[in-house]
Protein backbone atom coordinates (compact mmCIF):
# COMPACT_ATOMS: atom_id res chain seq x y z
CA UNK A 1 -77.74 104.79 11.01
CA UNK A 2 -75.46 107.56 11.64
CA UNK A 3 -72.45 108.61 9.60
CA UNK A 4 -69.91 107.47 11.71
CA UNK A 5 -71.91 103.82 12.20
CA UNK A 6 -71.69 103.36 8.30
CA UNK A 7 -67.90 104.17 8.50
CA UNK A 8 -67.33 101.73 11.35
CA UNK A 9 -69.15 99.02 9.05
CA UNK A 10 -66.72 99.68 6.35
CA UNK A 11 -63.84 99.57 8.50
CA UNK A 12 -64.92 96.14 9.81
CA UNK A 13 -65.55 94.11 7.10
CA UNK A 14 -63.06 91.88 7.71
CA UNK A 15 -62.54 92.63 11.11
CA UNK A 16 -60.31 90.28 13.42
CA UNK A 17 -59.31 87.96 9.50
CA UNK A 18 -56.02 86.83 8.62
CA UNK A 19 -55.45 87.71 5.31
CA UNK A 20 -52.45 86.49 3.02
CA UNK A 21 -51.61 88.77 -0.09
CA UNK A 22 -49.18 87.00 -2.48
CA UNK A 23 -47.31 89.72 -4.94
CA UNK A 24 -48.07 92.23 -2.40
CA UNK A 25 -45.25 94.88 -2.47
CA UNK A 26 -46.59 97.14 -5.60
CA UNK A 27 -49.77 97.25 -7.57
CA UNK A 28 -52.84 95.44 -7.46
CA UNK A 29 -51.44 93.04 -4.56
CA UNK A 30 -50.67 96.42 -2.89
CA UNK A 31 -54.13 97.71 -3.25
CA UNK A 32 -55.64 94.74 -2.12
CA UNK A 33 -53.14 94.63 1.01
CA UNK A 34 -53.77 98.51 1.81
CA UNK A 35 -58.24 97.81 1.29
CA UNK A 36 -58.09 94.66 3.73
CA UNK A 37 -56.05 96.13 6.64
CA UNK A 38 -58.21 99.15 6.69
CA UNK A 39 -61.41 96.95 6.23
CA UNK A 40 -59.88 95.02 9.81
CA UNK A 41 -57.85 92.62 8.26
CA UNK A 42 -54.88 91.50 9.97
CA UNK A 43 -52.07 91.26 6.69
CA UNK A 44 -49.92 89.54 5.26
CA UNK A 45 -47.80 90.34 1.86
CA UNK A 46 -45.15 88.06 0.17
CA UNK A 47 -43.18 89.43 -2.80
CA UNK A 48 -39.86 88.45 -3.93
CA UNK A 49 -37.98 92.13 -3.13
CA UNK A 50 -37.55 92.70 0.43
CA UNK A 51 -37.16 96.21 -0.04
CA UNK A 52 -40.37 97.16 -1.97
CA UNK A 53 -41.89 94.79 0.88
CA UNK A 54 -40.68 96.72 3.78
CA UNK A 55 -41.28 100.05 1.92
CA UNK A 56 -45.05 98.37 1.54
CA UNK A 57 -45.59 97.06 4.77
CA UNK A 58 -45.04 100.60 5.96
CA UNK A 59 -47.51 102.13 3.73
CA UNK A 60 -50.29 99.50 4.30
CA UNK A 61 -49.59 99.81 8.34
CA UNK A 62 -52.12 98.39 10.57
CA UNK A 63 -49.69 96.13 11.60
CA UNK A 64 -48.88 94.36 8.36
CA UNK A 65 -46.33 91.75 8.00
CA UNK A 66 -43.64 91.28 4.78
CA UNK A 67 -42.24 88.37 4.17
CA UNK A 68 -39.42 87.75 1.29
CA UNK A 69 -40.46 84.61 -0.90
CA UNK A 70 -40.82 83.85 -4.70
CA UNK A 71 -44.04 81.33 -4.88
CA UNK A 72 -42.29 79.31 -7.93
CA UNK A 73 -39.74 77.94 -5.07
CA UNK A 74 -41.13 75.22 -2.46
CA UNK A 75 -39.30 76.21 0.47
CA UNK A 76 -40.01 79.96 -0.31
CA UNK A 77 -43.90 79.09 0.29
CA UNK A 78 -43.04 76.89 3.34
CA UNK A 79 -41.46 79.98 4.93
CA UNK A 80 -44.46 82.33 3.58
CA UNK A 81 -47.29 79.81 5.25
CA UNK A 82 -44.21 79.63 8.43
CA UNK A 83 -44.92 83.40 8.73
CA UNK A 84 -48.49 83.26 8.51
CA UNK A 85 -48.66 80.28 11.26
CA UNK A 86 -46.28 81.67 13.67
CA UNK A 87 -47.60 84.87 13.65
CA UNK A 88 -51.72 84.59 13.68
CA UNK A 89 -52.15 80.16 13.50
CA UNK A 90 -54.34 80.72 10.89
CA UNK A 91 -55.29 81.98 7.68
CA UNK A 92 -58.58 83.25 6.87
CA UNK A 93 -58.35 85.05 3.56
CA UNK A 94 -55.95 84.36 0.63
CA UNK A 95 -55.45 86.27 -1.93
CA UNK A 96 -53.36 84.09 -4.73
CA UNK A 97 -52.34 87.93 -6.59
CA UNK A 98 -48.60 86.93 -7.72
CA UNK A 99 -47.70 86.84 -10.79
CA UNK A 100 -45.60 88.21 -14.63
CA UNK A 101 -46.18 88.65 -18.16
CA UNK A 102 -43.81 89.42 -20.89
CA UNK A 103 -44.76 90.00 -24.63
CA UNK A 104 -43.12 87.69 -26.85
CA UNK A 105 -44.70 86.30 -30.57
CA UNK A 106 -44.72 82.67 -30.64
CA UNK A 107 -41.47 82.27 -32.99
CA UNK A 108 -39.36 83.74 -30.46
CA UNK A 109 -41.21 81.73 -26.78
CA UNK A 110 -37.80 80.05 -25.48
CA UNK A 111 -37.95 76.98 -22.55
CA UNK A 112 -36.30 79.57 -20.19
CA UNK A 113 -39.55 82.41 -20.74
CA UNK A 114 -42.36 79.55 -20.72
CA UNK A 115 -41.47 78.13 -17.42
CA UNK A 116 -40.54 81.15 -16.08
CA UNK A 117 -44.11 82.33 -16.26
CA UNK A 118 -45.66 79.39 -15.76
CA UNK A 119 -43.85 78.38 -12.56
CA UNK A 120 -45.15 81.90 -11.32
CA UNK A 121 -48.35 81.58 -12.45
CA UNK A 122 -49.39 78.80 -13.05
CA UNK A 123 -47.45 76.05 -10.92
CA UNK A 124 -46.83 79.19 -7.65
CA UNK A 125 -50.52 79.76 -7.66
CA UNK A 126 -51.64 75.88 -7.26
CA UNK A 127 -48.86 75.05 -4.35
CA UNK A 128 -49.60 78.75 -2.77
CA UNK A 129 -53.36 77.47 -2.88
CA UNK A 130 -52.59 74.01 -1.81
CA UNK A 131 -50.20 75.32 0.85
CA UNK A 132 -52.64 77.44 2.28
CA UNK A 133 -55.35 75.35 2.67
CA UNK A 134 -54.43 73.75 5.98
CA UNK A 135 -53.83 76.98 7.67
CA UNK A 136 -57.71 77.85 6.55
CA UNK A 137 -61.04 76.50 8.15
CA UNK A 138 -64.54 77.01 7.82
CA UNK A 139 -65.97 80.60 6.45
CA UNK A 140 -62.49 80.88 4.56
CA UNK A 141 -62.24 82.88 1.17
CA UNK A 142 -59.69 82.60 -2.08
CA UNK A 143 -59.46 84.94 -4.45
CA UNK A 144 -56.59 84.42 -7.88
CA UNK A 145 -56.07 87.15 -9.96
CA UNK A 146 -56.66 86.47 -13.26
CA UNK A 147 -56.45 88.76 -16.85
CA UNK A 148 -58.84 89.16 -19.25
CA UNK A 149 -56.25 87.96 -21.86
CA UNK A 150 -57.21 84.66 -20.91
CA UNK A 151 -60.12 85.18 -23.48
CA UNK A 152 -58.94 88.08 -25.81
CA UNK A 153 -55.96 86.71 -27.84
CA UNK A 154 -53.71 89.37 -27.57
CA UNK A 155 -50.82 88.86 -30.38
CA UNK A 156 -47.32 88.36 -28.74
CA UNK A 157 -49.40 87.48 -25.46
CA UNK A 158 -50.05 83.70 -25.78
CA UNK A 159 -47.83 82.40 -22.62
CA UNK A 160 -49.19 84.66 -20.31
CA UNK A 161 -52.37 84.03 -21.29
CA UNK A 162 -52.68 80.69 -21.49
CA UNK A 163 -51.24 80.44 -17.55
CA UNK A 164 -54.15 82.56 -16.80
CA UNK A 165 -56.31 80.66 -18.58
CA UNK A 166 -55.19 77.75 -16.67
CA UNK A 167 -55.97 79.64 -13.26
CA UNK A 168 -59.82 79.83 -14.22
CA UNK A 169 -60.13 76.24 -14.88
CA UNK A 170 -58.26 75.69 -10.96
CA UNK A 171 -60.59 77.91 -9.32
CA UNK A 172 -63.48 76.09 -11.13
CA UNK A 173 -62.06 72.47 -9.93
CA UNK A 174 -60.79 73.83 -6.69
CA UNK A 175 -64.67 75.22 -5.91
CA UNK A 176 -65.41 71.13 -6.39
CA UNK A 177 -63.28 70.44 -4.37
CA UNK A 178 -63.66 72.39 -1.33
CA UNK A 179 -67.02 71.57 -0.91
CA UNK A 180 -67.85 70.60 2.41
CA UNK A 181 -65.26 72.74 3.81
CA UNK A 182 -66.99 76.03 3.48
CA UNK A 183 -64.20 77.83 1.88
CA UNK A 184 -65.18 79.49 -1.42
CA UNK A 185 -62.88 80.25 -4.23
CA UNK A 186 -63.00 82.77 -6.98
CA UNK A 187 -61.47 84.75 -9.79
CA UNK A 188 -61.00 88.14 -10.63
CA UNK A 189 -60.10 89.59 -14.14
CA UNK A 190 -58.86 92.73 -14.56
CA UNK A 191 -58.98 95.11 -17.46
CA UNK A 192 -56.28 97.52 -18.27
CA UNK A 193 -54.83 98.67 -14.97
CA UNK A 194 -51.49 100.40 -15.35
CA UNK A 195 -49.09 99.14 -13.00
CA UNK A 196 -45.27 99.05 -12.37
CA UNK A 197 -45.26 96.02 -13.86
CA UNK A 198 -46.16 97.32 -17.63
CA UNK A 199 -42.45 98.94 -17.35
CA UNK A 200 -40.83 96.28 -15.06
CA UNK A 201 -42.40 92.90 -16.66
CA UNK A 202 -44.17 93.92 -20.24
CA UNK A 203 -40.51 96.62 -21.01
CA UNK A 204 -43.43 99.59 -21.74
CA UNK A 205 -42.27 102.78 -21.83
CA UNK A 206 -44.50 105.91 -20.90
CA UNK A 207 -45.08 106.62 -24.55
CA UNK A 208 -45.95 103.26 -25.06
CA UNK A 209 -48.43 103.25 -22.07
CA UNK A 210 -49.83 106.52 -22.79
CA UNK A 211 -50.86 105.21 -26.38
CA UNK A 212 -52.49 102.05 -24.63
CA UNK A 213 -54.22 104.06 -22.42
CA UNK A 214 -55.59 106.31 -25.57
CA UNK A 215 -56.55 103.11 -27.54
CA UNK A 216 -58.55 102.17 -24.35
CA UNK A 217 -60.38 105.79 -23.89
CA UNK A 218 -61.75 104.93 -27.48
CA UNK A 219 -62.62 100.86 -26.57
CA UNK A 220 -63.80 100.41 -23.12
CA UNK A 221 -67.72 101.41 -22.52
CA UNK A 222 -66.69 103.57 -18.98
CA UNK A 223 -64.21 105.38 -21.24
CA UNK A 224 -60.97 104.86 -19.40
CA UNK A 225 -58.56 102.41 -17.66
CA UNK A 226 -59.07 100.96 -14.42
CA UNK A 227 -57.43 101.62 -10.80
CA UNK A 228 -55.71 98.94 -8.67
CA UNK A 229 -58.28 99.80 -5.96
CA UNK A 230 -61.11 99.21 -8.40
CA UNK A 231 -59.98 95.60 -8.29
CA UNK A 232 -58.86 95.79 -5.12
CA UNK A 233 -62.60 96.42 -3.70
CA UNK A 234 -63.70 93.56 -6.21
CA UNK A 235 -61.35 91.50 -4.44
CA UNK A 236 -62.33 92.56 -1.26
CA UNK A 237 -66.25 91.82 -1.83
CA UNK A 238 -65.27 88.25 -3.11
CA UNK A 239 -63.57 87.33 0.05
CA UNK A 240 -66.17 89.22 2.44
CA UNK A 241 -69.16 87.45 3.76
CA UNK A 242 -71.45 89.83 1.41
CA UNK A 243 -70.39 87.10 -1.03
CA UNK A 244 -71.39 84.08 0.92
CA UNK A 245 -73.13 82.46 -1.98
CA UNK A 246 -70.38 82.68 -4.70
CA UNK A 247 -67.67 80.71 -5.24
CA UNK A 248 -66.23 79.29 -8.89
CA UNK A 249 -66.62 82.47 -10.60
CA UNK A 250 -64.41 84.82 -12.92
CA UNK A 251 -65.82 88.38 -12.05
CA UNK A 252 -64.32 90.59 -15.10
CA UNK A 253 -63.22 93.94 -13.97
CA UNK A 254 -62.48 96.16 -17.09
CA UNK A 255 -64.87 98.92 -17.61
CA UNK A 256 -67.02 96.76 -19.87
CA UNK A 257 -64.17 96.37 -22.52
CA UNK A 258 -64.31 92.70 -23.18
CA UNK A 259 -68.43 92.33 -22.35
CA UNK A 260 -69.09 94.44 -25.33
C-alpha cells in the first residue's frame, strides 16, 4: 500500500457519517469535531455561544454545521436534532461531549450549583441520548465523555463527579438496551487535559494550572498531561467500525495516572 492509499484510509474513516458533537465550540468537543470531519464525517456541533460556534464551525470546515442550544433545555435539543434532520435525515454518530464542573467543598454545594451541573450533565446527556436515538439506525455509534473523577475523589469535586459517575452507569444500561438495534454505546474518561474550561468553569488561573500541570509531570506514568486530540482520536476509534465489538465500556484516557 502506497503512502498516499494509507492517507486516503485515514481520511475515510468515517466517510459519508453524520456525526453530532454536543459542547462542540472549544476543547475536547472541538477536537473531536475537527478529527471526524477530516476522517469524512459530515458535522455537526451544538454549544450554547453562537459566537465561539461560528468561530468553530469555521475552523473545523468541511462543511460543518453550528447550531446554538444548551442541552439542559427541551426545546433547545428539539431544535439541535431539527438541525441534524433537516440538514442530513439522519444521524450516524453522536458524540454526548457537553458538559461543566465547578469546585465547591460540600458545606458550601447550594440547590442553584447542584442542578446546574446536573441538568448539564447528567439530565442534558440522557434526553440528548434519548433524542438522538430516532434519528440513528443500524451500525450507529455513541460516545459520552466522562472524567476520571468519577472514581478518584477529588476534595471540593463531589457534584461533578458524581454526574459523571452517573453517565457510566447510562452507558452501561443504555448498551442493554440498544441491543438489537446495532448501535453501540461507550465512555471515554479523560485525564488531565487543559482546556478553556479550567479558567471559564473550574475559575483556574495560569498559575494555578501551571502547578496542576507540575503535580501531574510527577504522577502520571507518560509524564505529562494529555491533548484534546488524544481523546479526540479515542473518541474517534470508539465510534469507527474498528470498534465493532465494543460497546458498554469506560476507556480511561490519562497517561496511566489513575491505572497505577
Amino acid at each position: 500500500m502506497h503512502i498516499q492509499d494509507l492517507v486516503n484510509v485515514h481520511t475515510a474513516k468515517h466517510a459519508g457519517k453524520v456525526a453530532l458533537v454536543t459542547g462542540g465550540s472549544s476543547g475536547i468537543g472541538l477536537a473531536a469535531a475537527k478529527r471526524l470531519a477530516h476522517e469524512g464525517a459530515l458535522v455537526v456541533i451544538s454549544g450554547r455561544r453562537q459566537h465561539e460556534l461560528d468561530r468553530a464551525a469555521a475552523d473545523i470546515g468541511h462543511g460543518a454545521l453550528a447550531v446554538r442550544g444548551d442541552i439542559s433545555i427541551a426545546a433547545d435539543l428539539d431544535a439541535i436534532m431539527n438541525v441534524v434532520r433537516k440538514a442530513h435525515g439522519r444521524l450516524d454518530l453522536l458524540i454526548a461531549n457537553a458538559g461543566g464542573g465547578e469546585f465547591t467543598p460540600i458545606g458550601a454545594i447550594t440547590e442553584a450549583g447542584f442542578d446546574k451541573y446536573f441538568g448539564i450533565n447528567v439530565k442534558g446527556t440522557l434526553f440528548t441520548v434519548q433524542k438522538a436515538l430516532p434519528l440513528m439506525t443500524a451500525g450507529g455509534a455513541i460516545v459520552v465523555t466522562g472524567s476520571i473523577a468519577a472514581n478518584q475523589g477529588v476534595p471540593a469535586f463531589g457534584v461533578y463527579a458524581a454526574s459523571k459517575a452517573a453517565l457510566r452507569s447510562f452507558v452501561r444500561t443504555w448498551a442493554s438496551e440498544l441491543k438489537g438495534r446495532d448501535i453501540r454505546v461507550n465512555l471515554v474518561a479523560p485525564g488531565v487535559v487543559v482546556t478553556p474550561a479550567y479558567k471559564s468553569e473550574l475559575g483556574m488561573s495560569d498559575q494555578d494550572i501551571n502547578a496542576y500541570l507540575a503535580d501531574i509531570e510527577q504522577k502520571a506514568p507518560l509524564g505529562r498531561a494529555g491533548t484534546p486530540d488524544e481523546i479526540a482520536k479515542a473518541m474517534s476509534f470508539l465510534a469507527s467500525p474498528d470498534a465493532s465489538y465494543i460497546t458498554g465500556v469506560e476507556l480511561t484516557v490519562d497517561g496511566g495516572l489513575t491505572q497505577i
